[in-house]
N, C-alpha and C. Protein backbone atom coordinates (compact mmCIF):
# COMPACT_ATOMS: atom_id res chain seq x y z
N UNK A 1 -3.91 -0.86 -13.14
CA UNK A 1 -3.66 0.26 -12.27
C UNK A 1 -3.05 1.40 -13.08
N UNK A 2 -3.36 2.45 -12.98
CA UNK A 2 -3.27 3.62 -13.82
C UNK A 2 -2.74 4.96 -12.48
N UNK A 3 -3.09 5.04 -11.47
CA UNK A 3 -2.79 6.03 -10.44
C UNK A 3 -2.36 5.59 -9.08
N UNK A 4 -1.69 6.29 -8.30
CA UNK A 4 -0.66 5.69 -7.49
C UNK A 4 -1.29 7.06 -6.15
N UNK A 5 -1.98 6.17 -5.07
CA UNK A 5 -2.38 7.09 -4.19
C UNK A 5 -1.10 6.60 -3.36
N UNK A 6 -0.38 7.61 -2.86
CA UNK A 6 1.04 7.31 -1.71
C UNK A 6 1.04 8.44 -0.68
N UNK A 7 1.39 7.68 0.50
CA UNK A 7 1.84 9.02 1.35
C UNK A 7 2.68 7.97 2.69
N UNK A 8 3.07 9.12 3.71
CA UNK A 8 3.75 8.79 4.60
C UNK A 8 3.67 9.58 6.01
N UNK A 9 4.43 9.01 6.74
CA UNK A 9 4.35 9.74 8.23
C UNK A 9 5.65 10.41 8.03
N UNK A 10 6.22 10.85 9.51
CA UNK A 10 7.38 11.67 9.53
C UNK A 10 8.82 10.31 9.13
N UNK A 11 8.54 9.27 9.26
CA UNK A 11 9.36 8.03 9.06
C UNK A 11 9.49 7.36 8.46
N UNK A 12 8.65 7.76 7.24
CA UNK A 12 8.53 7.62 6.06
C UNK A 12 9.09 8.76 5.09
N UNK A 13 9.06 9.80 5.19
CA UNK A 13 9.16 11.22 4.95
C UNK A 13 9.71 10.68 3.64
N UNK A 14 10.89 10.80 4.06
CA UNK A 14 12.26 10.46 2.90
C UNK A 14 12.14 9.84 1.90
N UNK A 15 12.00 8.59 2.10
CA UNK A 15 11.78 7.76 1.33
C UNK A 15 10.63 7.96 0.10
N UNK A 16 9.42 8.10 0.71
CA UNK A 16 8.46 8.18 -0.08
C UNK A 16 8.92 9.47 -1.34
N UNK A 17 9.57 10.34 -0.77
CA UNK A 17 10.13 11.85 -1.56
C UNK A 17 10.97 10.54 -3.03
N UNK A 18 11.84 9.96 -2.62
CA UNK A 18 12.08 8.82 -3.85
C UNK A 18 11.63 8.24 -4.27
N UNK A 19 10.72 7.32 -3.61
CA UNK A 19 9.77 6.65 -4.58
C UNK A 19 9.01 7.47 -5.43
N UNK A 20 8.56 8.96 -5.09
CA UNK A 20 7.77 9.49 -5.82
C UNK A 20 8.65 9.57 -7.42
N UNK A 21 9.70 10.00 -7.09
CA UNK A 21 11.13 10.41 -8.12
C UNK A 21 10.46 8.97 -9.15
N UNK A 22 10.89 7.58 -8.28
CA UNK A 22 10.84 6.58 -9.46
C UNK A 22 9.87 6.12 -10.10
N UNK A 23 8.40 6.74 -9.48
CA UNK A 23 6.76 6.50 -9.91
C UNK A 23 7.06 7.69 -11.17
N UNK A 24 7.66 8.67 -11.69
CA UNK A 24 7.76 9.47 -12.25
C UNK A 24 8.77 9.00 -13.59
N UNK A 25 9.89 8.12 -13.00
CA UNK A 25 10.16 7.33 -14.36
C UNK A 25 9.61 6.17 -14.69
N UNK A 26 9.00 6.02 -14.04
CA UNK A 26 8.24 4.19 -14.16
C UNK A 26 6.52 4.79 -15.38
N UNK A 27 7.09 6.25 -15.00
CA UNK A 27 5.73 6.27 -15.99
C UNK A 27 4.15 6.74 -15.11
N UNK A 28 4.17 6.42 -13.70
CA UNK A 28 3.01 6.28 -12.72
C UNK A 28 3.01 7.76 -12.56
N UNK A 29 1.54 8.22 -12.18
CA UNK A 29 0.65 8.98 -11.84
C UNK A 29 0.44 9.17 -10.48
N UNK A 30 0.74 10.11 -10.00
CA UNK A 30 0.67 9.62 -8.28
C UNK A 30 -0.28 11.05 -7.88
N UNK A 31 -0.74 10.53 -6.79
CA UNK A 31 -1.41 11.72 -5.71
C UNK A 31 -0.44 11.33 -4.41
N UNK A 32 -0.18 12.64 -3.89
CA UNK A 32 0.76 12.61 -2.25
C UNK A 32 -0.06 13.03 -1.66
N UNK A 33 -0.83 12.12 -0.31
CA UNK A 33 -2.09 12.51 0.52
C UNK A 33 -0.55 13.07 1.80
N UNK A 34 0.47 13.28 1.76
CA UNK A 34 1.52 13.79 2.60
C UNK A 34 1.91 12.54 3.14
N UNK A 35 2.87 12.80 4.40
CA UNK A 35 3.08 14.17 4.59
C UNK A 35 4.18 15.21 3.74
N UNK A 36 4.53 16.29 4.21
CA UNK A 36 4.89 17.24 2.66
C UNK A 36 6.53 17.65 3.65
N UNK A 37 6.74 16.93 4.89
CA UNK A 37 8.04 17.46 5.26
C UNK A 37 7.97 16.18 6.39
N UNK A 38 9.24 16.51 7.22
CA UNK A 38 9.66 15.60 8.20
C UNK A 38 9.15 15.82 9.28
N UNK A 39 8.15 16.83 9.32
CA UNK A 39 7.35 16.88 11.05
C UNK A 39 6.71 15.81 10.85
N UNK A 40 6.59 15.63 12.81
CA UNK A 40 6.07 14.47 12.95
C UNK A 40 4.06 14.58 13.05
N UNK A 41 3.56 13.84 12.50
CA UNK A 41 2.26 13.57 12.14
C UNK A 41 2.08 11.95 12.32
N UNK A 42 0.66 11.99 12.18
CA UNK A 42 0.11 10.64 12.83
C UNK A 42 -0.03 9.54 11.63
N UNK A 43 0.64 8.44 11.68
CA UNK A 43 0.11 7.80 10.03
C UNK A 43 -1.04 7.08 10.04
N UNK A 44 -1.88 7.22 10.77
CA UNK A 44 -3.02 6.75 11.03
C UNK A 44 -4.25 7.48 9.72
N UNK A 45 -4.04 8.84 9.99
CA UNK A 45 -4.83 9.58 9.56
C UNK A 45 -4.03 9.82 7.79
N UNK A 46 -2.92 9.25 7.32
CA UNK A 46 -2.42 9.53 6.28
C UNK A 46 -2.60 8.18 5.46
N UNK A 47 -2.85 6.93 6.17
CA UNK A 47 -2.96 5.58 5.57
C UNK A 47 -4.40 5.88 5.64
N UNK A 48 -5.20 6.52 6.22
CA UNK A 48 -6.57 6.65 5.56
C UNK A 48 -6.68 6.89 4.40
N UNK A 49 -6.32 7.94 4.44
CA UNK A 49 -6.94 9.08 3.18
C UNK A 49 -6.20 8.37 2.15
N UNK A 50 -5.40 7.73 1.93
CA UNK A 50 -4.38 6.49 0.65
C UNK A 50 -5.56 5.31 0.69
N UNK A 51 -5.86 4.80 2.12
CA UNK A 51 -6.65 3.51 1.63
C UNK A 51 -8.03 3.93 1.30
N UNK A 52 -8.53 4.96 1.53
CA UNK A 52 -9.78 5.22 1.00
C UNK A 52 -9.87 5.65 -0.12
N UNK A 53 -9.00 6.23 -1.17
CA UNK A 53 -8.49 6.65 -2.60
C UNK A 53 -8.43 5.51 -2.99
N UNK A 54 -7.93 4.28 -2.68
CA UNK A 54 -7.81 3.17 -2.90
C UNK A 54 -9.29 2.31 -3.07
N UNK A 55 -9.89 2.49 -2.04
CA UNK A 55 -11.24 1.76 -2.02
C UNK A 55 -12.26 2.19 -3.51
N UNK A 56 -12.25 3.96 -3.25
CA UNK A 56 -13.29 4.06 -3.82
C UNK A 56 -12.69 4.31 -5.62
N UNK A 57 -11.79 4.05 -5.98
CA UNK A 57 -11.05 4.23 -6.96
C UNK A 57 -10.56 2.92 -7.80
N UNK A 58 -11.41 2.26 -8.67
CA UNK A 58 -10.96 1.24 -9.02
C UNK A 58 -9.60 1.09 -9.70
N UNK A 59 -9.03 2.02 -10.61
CA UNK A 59 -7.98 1.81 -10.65
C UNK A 59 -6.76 2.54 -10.23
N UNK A 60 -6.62 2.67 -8.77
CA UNK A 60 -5.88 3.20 -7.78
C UNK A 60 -5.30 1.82 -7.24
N UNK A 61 -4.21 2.20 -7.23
CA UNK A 61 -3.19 1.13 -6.13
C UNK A 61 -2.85 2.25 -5.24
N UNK A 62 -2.18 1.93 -3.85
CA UNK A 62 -1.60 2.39 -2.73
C UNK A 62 -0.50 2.19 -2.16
N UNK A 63 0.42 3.24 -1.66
CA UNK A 63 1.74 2.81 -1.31
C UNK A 63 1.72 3.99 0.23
N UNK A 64 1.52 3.17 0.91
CA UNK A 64 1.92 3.74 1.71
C UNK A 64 3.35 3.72 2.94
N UNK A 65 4.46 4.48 3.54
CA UNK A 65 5.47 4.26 4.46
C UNK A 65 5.51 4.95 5.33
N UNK A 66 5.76 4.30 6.19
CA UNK A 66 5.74 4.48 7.80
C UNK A 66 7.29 4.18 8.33
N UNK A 67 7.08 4.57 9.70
CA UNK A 67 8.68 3.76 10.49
C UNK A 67 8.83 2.56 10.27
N UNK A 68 7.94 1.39 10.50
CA UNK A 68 7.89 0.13 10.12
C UNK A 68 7.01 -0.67 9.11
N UNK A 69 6.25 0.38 8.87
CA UNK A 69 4.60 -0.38 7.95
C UNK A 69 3.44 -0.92 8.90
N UNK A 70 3.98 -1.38 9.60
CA UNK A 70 3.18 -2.05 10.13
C UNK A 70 2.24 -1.50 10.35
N UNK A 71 1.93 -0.11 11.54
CA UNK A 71 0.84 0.27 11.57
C UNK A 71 -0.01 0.86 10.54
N UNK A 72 0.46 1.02 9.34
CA UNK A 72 -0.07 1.74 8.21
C UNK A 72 -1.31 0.86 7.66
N UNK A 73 -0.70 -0.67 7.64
CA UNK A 73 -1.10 -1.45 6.82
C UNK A 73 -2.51 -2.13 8.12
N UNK A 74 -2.38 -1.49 9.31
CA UNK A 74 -2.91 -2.18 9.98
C UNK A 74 -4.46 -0.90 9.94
N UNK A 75 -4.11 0.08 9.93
CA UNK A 75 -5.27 1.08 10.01
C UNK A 75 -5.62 1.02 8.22
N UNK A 76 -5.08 1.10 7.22
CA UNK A 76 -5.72 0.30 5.48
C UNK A 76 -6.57 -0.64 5.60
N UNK A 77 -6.49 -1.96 6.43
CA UNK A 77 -7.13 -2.79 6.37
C UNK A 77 -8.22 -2.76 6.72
N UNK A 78 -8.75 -2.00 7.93
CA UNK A 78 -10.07 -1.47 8.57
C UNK A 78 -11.06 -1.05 7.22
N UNK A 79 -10.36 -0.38 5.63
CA UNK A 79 -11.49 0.73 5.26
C UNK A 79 -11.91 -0.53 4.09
N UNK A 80 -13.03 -1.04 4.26
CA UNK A 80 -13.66 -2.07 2.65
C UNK A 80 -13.31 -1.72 1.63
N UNK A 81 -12.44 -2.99 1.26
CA UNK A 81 -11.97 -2.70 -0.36
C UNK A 81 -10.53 -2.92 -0.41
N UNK A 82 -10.02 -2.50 0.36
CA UNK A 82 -8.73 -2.60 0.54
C UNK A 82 -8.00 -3.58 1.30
N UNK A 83 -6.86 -4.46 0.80
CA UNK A 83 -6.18 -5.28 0.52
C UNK A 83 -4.84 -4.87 0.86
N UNK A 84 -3.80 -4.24 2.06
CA UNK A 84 -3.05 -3.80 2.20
C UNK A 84 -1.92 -4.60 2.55
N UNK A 85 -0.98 -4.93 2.19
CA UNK A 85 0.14 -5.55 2.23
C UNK A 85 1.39 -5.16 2.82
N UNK A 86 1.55 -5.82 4.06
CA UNK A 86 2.70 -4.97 4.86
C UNK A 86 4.24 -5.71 4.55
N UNK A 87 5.05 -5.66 3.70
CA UNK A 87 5.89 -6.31 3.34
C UNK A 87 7.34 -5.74 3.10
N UNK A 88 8.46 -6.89 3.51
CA UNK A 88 9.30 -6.89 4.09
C UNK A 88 10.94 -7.07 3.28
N UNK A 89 10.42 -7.71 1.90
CA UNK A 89 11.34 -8.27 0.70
C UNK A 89 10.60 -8.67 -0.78
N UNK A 90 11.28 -9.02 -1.26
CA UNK A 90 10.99 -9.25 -2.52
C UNK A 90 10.10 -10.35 -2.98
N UNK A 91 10.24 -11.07 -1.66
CA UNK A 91 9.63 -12.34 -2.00
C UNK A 91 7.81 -12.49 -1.53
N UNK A 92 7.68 -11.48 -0.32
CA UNK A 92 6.65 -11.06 0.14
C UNK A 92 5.61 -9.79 -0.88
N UNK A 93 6.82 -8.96 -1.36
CA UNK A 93 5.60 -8.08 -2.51
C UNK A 93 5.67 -9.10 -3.42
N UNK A 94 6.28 -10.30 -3.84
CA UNK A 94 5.88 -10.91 -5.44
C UNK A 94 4.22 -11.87 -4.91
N UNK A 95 4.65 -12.50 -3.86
CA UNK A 95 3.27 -13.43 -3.15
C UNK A 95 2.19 -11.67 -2.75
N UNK A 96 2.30 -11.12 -2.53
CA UNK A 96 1.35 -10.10 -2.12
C UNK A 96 0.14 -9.79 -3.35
N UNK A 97 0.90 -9.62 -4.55
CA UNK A 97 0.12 -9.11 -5.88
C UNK A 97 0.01 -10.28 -6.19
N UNK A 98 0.69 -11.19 -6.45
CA UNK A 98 0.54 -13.00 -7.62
C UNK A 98 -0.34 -13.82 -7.12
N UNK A 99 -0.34 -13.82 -5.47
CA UNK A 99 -1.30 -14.43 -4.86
C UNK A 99 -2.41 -13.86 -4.08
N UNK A 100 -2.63 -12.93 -3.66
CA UNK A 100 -3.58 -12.21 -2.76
C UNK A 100 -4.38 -10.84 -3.63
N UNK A 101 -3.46 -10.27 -4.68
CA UNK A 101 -3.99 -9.29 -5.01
C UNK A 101 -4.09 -8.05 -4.48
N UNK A 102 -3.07 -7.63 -3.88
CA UNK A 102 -2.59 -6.60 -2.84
C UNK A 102 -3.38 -5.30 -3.78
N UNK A 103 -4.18 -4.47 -3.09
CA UNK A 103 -3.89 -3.39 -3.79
C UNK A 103 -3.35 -1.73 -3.19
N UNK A 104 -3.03 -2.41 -1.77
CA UNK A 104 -2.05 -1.62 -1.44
C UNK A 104 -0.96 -2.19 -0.80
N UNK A 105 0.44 -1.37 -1.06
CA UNK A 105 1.33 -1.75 -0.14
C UNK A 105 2.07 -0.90 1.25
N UNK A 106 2.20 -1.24 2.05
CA UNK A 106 2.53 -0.35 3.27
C UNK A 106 4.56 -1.10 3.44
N UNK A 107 5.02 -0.31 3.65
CA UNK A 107 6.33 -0.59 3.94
C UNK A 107 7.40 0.19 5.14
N UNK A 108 7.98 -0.26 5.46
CA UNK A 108 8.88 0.74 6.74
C UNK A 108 10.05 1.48 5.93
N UNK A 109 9.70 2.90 6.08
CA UNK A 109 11.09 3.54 5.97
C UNK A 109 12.09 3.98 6.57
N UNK A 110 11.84 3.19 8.27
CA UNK A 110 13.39 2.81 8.54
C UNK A 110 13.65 1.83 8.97
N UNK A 111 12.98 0.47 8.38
CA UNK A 111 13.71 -0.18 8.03
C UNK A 111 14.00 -1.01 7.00
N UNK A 112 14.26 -0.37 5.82
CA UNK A 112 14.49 -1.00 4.34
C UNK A 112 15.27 -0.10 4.33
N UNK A 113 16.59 -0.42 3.87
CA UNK A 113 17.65 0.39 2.46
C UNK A 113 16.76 1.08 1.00
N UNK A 114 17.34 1.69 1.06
CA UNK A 114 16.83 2.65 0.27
C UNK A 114 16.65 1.91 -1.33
N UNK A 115 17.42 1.28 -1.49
CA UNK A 115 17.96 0.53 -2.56
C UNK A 115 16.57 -0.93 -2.54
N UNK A 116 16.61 -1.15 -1.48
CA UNK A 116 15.92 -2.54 -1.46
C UNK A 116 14.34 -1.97 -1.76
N UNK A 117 13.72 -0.79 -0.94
CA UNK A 117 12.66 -0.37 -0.74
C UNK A 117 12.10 -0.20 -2.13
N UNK A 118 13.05 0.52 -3.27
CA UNK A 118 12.77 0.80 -4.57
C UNK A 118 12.38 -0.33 -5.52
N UNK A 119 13.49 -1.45 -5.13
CA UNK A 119 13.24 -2.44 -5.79
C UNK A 119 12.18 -2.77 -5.44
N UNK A 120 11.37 -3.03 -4.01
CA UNK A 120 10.35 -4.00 -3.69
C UNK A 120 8.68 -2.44 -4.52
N UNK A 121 9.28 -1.33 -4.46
CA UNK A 121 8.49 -0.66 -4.90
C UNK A 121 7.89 -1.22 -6.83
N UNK A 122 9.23 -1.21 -7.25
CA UNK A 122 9.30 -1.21 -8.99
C UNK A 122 8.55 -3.31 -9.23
N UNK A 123 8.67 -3.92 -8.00
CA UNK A 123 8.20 -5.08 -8.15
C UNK A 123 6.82 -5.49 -8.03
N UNK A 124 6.37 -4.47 -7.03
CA UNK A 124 5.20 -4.49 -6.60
C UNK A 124 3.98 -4.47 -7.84
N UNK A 125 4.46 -2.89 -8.15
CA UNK A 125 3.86 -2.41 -9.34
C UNK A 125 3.81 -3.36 -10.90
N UNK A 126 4.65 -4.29 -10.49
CA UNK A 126 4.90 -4.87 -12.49
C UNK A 126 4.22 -6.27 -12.14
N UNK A 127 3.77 -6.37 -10.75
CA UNK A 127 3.66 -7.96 -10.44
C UNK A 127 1.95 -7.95 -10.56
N UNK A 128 1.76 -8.97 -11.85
CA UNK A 128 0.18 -9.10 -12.45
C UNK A 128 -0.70 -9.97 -11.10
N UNK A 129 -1.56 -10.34 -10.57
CA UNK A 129 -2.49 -11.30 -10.23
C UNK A 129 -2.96 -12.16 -10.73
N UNK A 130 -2.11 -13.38 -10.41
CA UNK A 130 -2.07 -14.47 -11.31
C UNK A 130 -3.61 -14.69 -11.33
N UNK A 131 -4.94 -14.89 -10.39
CA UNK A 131 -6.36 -15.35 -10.29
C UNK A 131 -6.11 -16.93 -10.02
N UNK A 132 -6.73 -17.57 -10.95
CA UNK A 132 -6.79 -19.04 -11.19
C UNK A 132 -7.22 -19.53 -9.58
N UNK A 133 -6.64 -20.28 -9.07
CA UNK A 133 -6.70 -20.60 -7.83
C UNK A 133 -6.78 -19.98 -6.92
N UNK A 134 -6.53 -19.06 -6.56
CA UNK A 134 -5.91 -18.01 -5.93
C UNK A 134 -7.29 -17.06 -5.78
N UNK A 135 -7.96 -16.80 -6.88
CA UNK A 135 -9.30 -16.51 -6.99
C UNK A 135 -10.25 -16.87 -5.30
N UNK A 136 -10.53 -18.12 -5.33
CA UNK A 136 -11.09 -18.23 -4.03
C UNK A 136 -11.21 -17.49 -2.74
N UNK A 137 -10.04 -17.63 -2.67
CA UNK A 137 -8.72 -17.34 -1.45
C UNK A 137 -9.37 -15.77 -1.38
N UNK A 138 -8.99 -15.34 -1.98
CA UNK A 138 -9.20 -13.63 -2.42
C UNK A 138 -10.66 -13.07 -2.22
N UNK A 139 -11.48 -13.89 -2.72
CA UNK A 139 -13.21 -13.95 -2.03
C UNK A 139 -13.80 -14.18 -1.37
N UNK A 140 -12.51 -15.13 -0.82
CA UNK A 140 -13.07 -15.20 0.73
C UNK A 140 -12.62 -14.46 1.68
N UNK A 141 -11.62 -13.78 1.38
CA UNK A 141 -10.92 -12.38 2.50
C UNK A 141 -12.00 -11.64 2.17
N UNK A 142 -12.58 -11.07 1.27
CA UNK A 142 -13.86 -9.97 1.04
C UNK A 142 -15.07 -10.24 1.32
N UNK A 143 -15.15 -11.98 1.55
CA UNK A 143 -16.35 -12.20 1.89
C UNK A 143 -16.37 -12.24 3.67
N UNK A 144 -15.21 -12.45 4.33
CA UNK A 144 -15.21 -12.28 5.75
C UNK A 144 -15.50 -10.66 5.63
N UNK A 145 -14.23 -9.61 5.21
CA UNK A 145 -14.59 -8.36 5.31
C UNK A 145 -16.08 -8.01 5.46
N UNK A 146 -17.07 -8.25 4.28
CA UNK A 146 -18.43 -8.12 4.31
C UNK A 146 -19.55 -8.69 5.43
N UNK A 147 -18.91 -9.68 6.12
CA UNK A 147 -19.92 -9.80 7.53
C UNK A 147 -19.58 -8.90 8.17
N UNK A 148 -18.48 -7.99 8.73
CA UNK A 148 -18.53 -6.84 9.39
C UNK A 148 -19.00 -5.60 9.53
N UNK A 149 -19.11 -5.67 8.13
CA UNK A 149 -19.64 -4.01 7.51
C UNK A 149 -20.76 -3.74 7.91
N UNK A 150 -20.86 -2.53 8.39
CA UNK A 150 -22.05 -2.20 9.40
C UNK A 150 -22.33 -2.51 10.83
N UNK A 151 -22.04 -3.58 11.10
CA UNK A 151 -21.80 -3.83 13.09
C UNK A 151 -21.11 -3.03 13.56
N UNK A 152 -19.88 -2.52 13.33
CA UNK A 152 -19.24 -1.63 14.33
C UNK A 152 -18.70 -2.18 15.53
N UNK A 153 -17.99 -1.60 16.35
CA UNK A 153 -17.35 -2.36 17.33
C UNK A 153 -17.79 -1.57 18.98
């Protein structure tokens, strides 16, 4: 991973404004798909435009924050290709990348400490994909994804 597509809603705002700070000493490359202040906006339409940078960008990872993540990671998962990880601690981004191969992460920025959020940020990013076993597992989430593609709902 070489570029860092990130953005946020209004509940995210903050936060993401720091993480950008520490993608900047960590060395990372980032694009901000927004938002660019604390009005409120939809993160629907902002976890797109991150998970689709993500899809069509092989070496793009994604960070996206919301009020809770949750919905971020839930509208990422819809676009093929993407692998979005809605996670909560340290122990969830290390299994996210080591075992699944996350290549995005969605997180809540209100509710993580500011302190914790960074860490699970700086972990995310350094944590390799182990494969080996794990391999399967991972082809078969893309291989369910791929019976959908194209039916529509």
């Amino acid at each position: 991973m070489t570029k860092v597509a990130i953005g946020s809603d209004h509940g995210g705002y903050a936060l993401k404004e720091k993480v950008k700070e520490q993608l900047s000493k960590l060395g990372f490359d980032y694009i901000d798909y927004g938002c660019h202040n604390g009005e409120s906006v939809d993160y629907p339409d902002i976890a797109f435009l991150v998970a689709e940078s993500v899809a069509i960008n092989e070496d793009y990872v994604g960070i996206m924050i919301d009020g809770a993540g949750i919905g971020s990671g839930m509208t990422a998962n819809k676009v093929p290709g993407v692998r979005c990880a809605v996670c909560w601690d340290i122990t969830s981004v290390v299994n996210s990348r080591d075992h699944n191969n996350a290549n995005m992460l969605s997180i809540g920025g209100q509710q993580l400490g500011d302190g914790l959020a960074l860490s699970m940020v700086e972990t995310w990013l350094s944590t390799p994909y182990s494969g080996g076993r794990h391999d399967r597992r991972v082809t078969k989430i893309m291989e369910i994804e791929s019976r959908f593609l194209g039916r529509g709902k």
